[in-house]
Protein backbone atom coordinates (compact mmCIF):
# COMPACT_ATOMS: atom_id res chain seq x y z
CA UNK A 1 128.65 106.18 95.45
CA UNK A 2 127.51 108.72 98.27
CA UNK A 3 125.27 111.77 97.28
CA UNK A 4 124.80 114.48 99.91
CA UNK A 5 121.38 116.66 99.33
CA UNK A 6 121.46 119.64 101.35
CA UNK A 7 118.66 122.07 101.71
CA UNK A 8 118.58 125.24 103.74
CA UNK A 9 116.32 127.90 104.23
CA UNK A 10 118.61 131.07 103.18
CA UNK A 11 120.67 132.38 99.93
CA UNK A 12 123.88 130.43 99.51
CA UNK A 13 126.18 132.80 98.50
CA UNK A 14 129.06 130.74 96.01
CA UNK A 15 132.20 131.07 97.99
CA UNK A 16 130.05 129.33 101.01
CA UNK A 17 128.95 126.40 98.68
CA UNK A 18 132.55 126.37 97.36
CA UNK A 19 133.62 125.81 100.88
CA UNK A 20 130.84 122.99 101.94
CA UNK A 21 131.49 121.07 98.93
CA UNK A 22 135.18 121.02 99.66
CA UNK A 23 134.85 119.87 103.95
CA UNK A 24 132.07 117.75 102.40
CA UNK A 25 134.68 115.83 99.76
CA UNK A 26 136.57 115.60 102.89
CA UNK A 27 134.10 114.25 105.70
CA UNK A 28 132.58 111.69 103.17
CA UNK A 29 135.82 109.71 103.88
CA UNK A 30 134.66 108.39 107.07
CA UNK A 31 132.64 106.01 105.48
CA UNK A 32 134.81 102.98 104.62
CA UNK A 33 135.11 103.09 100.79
CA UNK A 34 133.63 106.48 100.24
CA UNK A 35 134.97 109.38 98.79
CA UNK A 36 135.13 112.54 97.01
CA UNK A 37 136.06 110.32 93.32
CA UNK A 38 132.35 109.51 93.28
CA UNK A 39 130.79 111.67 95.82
CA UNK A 40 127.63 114.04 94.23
CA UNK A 41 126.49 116.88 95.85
CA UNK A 42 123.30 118.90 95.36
CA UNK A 43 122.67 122.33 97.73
CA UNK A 44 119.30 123.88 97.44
CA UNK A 45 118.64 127.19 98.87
CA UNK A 46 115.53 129.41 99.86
CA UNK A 47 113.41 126.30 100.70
CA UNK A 48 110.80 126.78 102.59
CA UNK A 49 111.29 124.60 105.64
CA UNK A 50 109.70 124.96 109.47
CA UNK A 51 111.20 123.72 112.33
CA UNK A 52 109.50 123.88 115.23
CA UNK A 53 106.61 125.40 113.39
CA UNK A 54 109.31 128.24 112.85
CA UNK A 55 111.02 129.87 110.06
CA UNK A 56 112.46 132.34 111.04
CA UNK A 57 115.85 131.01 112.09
CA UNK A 58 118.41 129.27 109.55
CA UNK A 59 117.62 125.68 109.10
CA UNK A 60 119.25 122.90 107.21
CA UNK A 61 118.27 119.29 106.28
CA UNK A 62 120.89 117.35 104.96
CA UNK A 63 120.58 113.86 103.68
CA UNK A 64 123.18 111.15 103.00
CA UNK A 65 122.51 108.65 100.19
CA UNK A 66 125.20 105.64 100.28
CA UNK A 67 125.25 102.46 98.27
CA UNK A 68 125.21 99.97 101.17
CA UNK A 69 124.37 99.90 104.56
CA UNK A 70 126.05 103.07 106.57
CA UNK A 71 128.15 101.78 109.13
CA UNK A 72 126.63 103.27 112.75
CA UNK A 73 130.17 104.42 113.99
CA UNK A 74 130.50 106.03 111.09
CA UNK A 75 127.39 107.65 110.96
CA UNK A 76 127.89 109.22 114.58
CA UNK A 77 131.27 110.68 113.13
CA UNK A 78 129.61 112.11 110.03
CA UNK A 79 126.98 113.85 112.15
CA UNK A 80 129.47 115.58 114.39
CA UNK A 81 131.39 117.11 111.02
CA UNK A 82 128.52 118.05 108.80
CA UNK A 83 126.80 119.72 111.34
CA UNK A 84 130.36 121.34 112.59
CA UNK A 85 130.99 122.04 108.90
CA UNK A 86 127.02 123.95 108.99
CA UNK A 87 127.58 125.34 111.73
CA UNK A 88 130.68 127.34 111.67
CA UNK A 89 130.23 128.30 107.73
CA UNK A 90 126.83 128.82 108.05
CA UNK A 91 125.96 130.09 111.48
CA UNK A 92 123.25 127.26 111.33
CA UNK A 93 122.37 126.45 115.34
CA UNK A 94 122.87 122.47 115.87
CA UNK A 95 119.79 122.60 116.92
CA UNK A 96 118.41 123.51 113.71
CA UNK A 97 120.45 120.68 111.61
CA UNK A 98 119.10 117.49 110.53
CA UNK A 99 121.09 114.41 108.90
CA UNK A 100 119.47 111.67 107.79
CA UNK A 101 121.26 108.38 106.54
CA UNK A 102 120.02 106.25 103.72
CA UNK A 103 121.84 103.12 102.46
CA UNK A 104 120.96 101.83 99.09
CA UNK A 105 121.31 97.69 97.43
CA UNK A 106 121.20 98.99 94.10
CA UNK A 107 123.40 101.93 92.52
CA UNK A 108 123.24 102.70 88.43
CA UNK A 109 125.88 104.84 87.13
CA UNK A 110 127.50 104.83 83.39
CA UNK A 111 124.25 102.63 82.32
CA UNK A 112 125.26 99.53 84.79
CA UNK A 113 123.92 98.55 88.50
CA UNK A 114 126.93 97.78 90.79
């Protein structure tokens, strides 16, 4: 039950999001138990986001949502692709990419909690 909410501060064109939501279906499996079957993904472009008390260079926040706690190993390897994955489709600097991890006890989805 992973969601991935990804903001950035530019215009996703759709062959771009195309492309991040397919290396995303792929890089969720490196959670045990996760992926793309149940995987949700929301981009948001043209936020308004600082970094650094800048704006002016391309900037992404990305958080993970998973139902349970995120194993740390796993965590480390997720950072390394998403931001690769940002990175090289995006031209976001590294430097400019935040990932944040969130595990979850409760999960609802077709009216029941697992």
């Amino acid at each position: 039950m992973p969601y991935i909410n990804t903001k950035i501060n530019f215009t996703l064109d759709p062959s771009n999001e195309l492309h991040l939501k397919e290396a995303f279906g792929k890089a969720i499996t490196v959670f045990p138990g996760k992926s793309e079957r149940y995987l949700m993904l929301h981009f948001e472009d043209n936020c308004c986001l600082y970094f650094g008390g800048q704006k002016d260079k391309k900037i992404a926040m990305v958080e993970v949502k998973l139902f349970g706690t995120p194993d740390q190993d796993a965590c480390e390897k997720a950072t390394k692709t998403f931001t690769e994955i940002l990175s090289q489709q995006l031209a976001i600097d590294p430097m400019n990419i935040y990932i944040k991890y969130e595990g979850c006890s409760f999960w609802g989805m077709g009216g029941a909690n697992f």
